[in-house]
Protein backbone atom coordinates (compact mmCIF):
# COMPACT_ATOMS: atom_id res chain seq x y z
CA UNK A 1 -30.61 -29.97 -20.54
CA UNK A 2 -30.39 -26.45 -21.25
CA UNK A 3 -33.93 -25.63 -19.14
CA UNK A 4 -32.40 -27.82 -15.85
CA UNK A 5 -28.89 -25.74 -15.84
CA UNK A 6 -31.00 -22.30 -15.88
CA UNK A 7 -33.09 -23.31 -13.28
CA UNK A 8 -29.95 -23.94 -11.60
CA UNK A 9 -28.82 -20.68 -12.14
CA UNK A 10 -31.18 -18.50 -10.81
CA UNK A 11 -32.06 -20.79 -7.93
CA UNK A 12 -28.23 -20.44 -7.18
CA UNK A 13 -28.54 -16.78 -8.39
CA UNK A 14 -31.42 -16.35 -4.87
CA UNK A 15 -29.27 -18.20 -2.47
CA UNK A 16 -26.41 -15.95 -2.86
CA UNK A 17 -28.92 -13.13 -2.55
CA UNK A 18 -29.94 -14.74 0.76
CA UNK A 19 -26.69 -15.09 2.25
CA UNK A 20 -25.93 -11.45 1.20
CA UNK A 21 -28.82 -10.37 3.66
CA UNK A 22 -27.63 -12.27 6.34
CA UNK A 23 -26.59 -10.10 9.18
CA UNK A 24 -24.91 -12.78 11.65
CA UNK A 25 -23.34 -16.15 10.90
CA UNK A 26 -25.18 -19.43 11.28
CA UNK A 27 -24.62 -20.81 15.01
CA UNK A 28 -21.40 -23.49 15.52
CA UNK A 29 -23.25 -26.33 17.29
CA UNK A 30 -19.79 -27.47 17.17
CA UNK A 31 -18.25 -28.71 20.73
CA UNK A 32 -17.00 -25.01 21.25
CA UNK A 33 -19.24 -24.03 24.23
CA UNK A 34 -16.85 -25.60 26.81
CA UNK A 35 -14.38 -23.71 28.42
CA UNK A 36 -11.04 -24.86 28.11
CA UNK A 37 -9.03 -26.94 30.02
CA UNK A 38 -5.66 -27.12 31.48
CA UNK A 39 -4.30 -28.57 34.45
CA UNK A 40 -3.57 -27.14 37.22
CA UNK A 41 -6.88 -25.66 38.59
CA UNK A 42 -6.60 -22.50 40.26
CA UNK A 43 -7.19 -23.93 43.30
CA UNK A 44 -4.68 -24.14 46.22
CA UNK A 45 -6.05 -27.34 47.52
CA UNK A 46 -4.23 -30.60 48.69
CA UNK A 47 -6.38 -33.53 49.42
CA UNK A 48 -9.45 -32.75 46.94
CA UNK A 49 -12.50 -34.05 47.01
CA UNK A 50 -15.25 -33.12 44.44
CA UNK A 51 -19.07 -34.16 45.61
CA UNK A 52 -20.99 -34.19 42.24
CA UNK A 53 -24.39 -32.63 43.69
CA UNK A 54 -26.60 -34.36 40.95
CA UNK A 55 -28.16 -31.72 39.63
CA UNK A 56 -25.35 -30.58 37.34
CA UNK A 57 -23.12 -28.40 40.20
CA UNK A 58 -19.60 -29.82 41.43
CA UNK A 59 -18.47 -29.02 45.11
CA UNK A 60 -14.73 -29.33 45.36
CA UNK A 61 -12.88 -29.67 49.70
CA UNK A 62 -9.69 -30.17 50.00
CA UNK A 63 -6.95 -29.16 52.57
CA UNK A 64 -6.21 -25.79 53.04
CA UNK A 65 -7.47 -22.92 50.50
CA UNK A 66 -7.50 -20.41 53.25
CA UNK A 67 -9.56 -22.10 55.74
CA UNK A 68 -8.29 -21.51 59.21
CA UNK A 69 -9.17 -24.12 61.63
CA UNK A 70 -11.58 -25.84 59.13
CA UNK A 71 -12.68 -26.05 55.95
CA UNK A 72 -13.24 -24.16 52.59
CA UNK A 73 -15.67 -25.12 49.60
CA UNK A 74 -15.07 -24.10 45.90
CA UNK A 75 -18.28 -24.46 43.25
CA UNK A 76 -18.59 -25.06 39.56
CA UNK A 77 -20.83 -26.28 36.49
CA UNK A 78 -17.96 -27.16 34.44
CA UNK A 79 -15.73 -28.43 36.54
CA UNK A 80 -12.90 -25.57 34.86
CA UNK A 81 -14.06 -22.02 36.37
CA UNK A 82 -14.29 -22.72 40.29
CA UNK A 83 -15.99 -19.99 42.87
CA UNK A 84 -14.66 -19.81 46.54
CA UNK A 85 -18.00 -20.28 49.02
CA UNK A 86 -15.99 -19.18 51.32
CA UNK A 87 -15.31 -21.72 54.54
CA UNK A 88 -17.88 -24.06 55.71
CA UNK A 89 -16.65 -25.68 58.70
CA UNK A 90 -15.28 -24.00 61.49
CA UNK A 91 -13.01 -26.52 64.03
CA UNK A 92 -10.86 -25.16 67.44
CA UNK A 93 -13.49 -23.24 69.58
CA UNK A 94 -14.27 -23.46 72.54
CA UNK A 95 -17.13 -26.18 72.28
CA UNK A 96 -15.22 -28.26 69.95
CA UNK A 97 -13.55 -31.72 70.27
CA UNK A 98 -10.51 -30.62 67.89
CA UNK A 99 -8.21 -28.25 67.92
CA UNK A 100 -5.43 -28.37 65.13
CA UNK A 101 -4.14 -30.15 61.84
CA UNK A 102 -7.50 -30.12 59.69
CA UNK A 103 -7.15 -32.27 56.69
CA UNK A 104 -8.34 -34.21 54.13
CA UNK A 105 -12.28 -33.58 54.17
CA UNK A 106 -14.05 -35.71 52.43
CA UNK A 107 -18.44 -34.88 51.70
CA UNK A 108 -21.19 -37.20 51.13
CA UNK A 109 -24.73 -36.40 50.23
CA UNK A 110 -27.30 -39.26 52.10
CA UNK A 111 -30.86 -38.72 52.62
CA UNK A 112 -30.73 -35.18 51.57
CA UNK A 113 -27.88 -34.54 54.07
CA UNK A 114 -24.52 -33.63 53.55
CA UNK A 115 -22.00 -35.79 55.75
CA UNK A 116 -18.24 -33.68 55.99
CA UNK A 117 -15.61 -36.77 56.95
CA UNK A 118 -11.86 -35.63 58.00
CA UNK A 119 -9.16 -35.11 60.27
CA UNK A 120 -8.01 -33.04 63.72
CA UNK A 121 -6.64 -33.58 66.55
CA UNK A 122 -8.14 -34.37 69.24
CA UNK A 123 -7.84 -31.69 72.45
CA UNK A 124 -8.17 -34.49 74.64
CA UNK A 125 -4.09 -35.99 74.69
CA UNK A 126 -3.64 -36.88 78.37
CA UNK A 127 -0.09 -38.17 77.21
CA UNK A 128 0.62 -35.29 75.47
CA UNK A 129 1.42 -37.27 71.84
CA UNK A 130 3.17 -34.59 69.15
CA UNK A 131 0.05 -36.52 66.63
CA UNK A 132 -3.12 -37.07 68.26
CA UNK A 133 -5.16 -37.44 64.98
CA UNK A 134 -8.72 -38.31 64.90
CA UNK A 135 -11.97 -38.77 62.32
CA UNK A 136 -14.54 -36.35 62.91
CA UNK A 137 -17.92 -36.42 60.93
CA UNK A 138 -20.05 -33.38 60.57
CA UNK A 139 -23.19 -32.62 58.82
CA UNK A 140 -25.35 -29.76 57.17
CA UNK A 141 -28.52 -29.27 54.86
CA UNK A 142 -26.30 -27.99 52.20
CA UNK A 143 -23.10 -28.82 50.72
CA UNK A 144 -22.05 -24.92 51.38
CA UNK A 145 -22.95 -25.69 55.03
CA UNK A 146 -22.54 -24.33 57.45
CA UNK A 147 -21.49 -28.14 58.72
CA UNK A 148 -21.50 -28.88 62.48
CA UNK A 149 -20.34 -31.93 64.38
CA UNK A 150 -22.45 -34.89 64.60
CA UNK A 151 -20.97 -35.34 68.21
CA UNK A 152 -18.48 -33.39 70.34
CA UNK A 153 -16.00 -36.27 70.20
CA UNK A 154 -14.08 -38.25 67.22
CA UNK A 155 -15.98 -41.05 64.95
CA UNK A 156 -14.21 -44.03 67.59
CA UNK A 157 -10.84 -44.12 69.10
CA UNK A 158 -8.55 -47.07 67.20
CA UNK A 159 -5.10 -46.98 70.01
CA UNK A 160 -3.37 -44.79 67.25
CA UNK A 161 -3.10 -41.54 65.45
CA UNK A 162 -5.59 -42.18 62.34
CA UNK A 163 -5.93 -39.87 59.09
CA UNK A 164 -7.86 -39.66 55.94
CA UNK A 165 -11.06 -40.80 55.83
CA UNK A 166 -12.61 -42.16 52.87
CA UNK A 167 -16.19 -43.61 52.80
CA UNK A 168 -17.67 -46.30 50.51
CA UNK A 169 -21.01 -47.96 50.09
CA UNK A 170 -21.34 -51.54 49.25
CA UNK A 171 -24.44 -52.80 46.37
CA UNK A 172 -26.04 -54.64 49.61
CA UNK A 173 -26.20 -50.54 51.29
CA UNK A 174 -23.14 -51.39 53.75
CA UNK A 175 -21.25 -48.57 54.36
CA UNK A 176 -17.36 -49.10 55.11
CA UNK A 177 -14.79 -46.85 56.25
CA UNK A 178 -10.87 -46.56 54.87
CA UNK A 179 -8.51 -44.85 57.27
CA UNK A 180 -4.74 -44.44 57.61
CA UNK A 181 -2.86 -45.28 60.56
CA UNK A 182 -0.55 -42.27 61.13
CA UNK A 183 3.23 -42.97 60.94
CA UNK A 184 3.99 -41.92 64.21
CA UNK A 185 5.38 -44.15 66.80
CA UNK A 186 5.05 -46.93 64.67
CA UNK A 187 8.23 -48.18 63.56
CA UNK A 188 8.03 -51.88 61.61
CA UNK A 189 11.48 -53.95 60.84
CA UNK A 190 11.73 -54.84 57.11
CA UNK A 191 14.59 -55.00 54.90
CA UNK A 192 14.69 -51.53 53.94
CA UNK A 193 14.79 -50.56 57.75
CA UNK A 194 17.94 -53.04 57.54
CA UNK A 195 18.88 -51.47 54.48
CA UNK A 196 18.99 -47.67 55.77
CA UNK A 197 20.60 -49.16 59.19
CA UNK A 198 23.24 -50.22 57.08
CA UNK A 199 24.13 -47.53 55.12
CA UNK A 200 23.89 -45.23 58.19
CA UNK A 201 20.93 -43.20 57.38
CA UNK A 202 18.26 -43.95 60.19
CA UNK A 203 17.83 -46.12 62.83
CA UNK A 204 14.20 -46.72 61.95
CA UNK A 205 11.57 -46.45 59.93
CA UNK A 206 8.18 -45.42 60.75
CA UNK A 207 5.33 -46.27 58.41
CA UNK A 208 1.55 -46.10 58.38
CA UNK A 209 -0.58 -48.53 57.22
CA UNK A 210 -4.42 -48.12 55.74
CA UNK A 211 -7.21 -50.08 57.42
CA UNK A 212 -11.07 -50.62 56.70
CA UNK A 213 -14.12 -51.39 59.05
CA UNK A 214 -17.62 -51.29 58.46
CA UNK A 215 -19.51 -48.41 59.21
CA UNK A 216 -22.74 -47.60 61.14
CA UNK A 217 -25.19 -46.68 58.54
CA UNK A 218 -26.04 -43.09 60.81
CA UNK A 219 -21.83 -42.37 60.65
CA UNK A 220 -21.77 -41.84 64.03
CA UNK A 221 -20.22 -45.75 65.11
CA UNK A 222 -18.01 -48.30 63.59
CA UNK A 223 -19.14 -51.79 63.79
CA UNK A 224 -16.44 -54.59 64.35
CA UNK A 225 -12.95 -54.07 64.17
CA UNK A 226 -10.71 -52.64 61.84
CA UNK A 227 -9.02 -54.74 59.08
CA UNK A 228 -5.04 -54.11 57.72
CA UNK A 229 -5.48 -53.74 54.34
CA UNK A 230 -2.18 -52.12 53.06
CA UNK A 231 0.67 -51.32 54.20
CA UNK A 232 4.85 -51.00 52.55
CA UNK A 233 6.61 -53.91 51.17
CA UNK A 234 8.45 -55.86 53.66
CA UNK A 235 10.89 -57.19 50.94
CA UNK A 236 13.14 -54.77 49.05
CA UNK A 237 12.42 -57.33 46.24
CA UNK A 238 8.63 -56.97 46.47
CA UNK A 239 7.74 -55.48 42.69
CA UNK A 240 6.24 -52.06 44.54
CA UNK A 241 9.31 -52.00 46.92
CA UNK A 242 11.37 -48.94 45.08
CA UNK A 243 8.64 -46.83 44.51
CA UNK A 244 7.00 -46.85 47.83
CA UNK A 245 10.09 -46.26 49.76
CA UNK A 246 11.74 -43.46 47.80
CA UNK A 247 10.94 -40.98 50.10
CA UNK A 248 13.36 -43.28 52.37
CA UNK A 249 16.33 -44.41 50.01
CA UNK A 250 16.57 -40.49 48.67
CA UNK A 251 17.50 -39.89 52.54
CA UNK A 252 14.32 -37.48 52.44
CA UNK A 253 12.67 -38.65 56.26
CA UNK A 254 12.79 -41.98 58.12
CA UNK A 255 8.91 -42.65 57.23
CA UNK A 256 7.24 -44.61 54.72
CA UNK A 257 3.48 -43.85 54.13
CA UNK A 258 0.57 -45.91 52.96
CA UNK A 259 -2.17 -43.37 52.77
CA UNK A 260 -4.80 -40.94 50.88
CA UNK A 261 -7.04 -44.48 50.00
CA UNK A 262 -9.83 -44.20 47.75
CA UNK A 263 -12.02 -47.42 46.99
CA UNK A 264 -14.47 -48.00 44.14
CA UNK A 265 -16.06 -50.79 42.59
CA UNK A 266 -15.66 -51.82 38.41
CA UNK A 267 -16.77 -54.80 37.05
CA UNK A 268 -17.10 -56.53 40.17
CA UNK A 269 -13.97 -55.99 41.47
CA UNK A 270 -12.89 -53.43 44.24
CA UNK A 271 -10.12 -51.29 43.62
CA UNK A 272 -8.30 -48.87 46.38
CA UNK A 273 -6.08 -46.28 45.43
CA UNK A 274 -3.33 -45.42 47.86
CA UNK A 275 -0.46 -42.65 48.42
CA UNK A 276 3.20 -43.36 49.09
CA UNK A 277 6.08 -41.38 50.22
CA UNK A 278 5.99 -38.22 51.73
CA UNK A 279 3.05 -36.06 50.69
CA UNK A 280 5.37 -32.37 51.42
CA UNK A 281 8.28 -34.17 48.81
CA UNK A 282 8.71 -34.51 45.37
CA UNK A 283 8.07 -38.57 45.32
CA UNK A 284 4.73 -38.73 46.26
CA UNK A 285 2.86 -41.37 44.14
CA UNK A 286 -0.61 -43.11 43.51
CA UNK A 287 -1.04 -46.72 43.40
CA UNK A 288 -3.89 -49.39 43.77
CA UNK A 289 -4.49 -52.64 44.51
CA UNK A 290 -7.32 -54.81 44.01
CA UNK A 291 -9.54 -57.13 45.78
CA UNK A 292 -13.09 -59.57 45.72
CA UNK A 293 -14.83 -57.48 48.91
CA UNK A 294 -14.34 -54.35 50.63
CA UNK A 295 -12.18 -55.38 53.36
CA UNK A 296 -10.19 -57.13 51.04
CA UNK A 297 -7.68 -58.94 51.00
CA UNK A 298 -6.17 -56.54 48.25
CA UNK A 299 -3.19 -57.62 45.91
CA UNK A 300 -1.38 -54.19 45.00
CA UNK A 301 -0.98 -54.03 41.38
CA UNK A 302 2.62 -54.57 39.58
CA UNK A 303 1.92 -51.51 36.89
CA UNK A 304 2.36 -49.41 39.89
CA UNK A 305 2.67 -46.56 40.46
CA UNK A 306 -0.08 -44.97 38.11
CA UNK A 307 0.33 -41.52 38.93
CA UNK A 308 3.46 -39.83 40.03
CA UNK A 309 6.28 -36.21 39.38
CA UNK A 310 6.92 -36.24 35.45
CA UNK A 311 10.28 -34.04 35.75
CA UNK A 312 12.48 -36.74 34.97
CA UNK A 313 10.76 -36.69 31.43
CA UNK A 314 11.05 -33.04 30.62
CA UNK A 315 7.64 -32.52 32.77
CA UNK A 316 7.19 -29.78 35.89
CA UNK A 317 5.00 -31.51 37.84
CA UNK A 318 6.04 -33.30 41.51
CA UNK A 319 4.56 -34.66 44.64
CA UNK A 320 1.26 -35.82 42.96
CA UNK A 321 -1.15 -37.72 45.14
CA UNK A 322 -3.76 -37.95 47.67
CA UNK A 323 -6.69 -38.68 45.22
CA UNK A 324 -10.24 -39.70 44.57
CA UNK A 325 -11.85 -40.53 41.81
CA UNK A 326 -14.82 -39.04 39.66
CA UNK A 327 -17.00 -40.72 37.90
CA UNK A 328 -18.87 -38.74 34.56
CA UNK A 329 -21.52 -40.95 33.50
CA UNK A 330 -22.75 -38.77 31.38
CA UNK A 331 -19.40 -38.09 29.42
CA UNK A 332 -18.82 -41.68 30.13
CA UNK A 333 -15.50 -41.04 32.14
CA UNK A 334 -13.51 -41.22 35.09
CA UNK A 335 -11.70 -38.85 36.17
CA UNK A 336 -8.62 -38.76 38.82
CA UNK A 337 -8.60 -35.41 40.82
CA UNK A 338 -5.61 -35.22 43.02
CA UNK A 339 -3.24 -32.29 44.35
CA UNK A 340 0.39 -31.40 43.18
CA UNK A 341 2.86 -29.19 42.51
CA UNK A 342 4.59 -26.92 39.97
CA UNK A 343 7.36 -24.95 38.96
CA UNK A 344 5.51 -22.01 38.52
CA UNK A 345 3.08 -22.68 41.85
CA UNK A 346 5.94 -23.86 43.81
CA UNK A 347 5.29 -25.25 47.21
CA UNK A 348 1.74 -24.73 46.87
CA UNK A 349 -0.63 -27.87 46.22
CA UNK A 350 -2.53 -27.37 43.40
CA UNK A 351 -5.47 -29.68 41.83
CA UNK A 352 -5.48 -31.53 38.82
CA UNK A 353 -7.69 -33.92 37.11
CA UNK A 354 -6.52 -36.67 34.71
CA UNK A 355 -8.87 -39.35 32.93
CA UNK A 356 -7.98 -42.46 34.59
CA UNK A 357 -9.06 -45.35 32.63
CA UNK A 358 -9.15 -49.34 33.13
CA UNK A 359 -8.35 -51.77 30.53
CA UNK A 360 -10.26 -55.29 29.46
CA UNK A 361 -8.03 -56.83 31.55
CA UNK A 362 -8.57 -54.69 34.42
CA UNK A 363 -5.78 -53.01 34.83
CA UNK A 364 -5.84 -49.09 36.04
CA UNK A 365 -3.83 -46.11 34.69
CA UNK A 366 -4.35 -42.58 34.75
CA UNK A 367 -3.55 -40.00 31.66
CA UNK A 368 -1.29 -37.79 33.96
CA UNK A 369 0.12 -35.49 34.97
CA UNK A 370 -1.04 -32.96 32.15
CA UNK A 371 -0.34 -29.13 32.10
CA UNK A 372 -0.88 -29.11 28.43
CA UNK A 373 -4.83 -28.21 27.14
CA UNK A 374 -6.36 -31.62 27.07
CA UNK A 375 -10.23 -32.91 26.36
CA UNK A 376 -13.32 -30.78 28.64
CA UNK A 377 -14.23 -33.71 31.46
CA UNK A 378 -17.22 -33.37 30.39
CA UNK A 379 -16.93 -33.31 26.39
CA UNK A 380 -18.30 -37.11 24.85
């Protein structure tokens, strides 16, 4: 006994000795080496859209970001620290179809192309309409572009302002398109148009409605026509009535708004996420609603909405919407990215990204809004 407990001296005796020589620590292999992460971004986007390149670099559009007459691009690794590339798509010159009102771009890498979807309007208005939204598609070798229109003219002409594109492929390789129908000069009689009658407040209400239609697999064509796939309650005792028409009953404008869509597949069923309410005001919201194909039809869920201001719970965060959805199949996530606002960025839109998750039973909800330091996206 005596012989074990001195060799376990000295052998503890040489360790110490060790350590003593030791001139730098042992490494942390801990999860340490990602950057932190707090929401907002510092990114003044609305509308984002991040394109996950594949070979571990994030490309992040949106609305705005000092773009004039176009588009900007913003890069990353970690999806935290974002570098302007400066603007990649330049609209309103003299050889181009559009001429105003660029929004919501939307990129999508096929056959080692990248495909820019959003909205303009259109220079040709013989009627001279206030909105004359279109789709335009445009295309480069590189998500940094520079991107140039597949053809001096609009995707197709629907009869009707359109915004916000949103593109999704189908297992069988179908491609369809998602679309808003712009509020303007579109006013539809339901019982909240009674309802602000009554109390005085408008004498209409305008809304715009999302539609989807299949798309030609060279995005240059639609193929059939367009299907309604949302669109506002009619009833005021429809379970998604209050929330979609806030903008509305808080005598904010005389428009209610079904737009933003974003559609993905789980489990075999197709979700789309839509925005409500006006996207410059406080009440803008997400919700979804589900469906068995593409074009629907879609039942709009009654946990709704999922995402929307947290100020009336001690919060600073407003007018959150307009989103898509990333999916981090390495971390095993998905992630909601989405603009907003704060206190301290004002009337600025802002990024964020929340986990959104969905339940056995299939139900969606997203962790958000956070501005407090939350989980790296891409931490396990």
């Amino acid at each position: 006994m005596q012989h074990i407990s001195l060799l376990t001296f000295l052998a503890a005796v040489l360790l110490g000795a060790a350590s003593c020589g030791r001139t730098t620590p042992p490494e942390d292999t801990s999860a340490t080496a990602l950057p932190e992460f707090q929401n907002p971004l510092d990114v003044e986007f609305g509308d984002p859209f991040i394109l996950d390149d594949g070979d571990g670099t994030y490309y992040l559009y949106g609305t705005g970001g000092g773009a004039e007459d176009g588009f900007a691009v913003y890069s990353s690794t970690d999806l935290v620290d974002w570098k302007n590339e400066g603007q990649v798509y330049f609209g309103n010159t003299e050889d181009s179809w559009n001429e105003s009102a660029f929004w919501a771009p939307e990129c999508y890498k096929k056959d080692g192309k990248y495909y820019l979807f959003y909205s303009a309007n259109w220079k040709h208005n013989p009627t001279n309409e206030a909105e004359n939204f279109h789709i335009g598609v445009a295309v480069a070798d590189a998500p940094t572009g520079p991107f140039t229109d597949l053809q001096n003219q609009p995707l197709f002409e629907p009869g009707y302002p359109i915004i916000d594109a949103n593109v999704y492929q189908d297992d069988d390789g179908k491609f369809y398109l998602y679309y808003s129908r712009a509020c303007y000069k579109h006013p539809v009689e339901s019982e909240i148009a009674d309802w602000a009658r009554e109390q005085g407040m408008y004498e209409e209400i305008e809304e715009s409605w999302v539609y989807g239609v299949e798309l030609s697999p060279d995005f240059q064509s639609v193929i059939g026509e367009p299907v309604l796939l949302l669109r506002p309650p009619v009833s005021m005792d429809d379970e998604n009535a209050e929330w979609e028409s806030r903008s509305v009953t808080t005598g904010e404008i005389n428009r209610r708004w079904t737009e933003g869509s974003f559609t993905f597949k789980h489990d075999g069923t197709y979700y789309i996420m839509y925005s409500a309410n006006h996207y410059a005001g406080p009440n803008y919201a997400v919700g979804y609603a589900t469906g068995d194909h593409p074009l629907g039809p879609f039942t709009k869920a009654d946990n709704n909405p999922v995402l929307e201001k947290n100020v009336d719970e001690g919060g600073d965060v407003t007018g959150t919407g307009h989103n898509m959805v990333l999916f981090l199949e390495d971390a095993n996530k998905m992630y909601a990215v989405y603009h907003g606002r704060t206190q301290p960025t004002g009337d600025e839109r802002v990024v964020f990204m929340d986990e959104l998750e969905i339940l056995s039973n299939g139900q969606l909800t997203v962790k958000g809004p956070t501005t407090r330091v939350i989980a790296h996206p891409l931490s396990k």
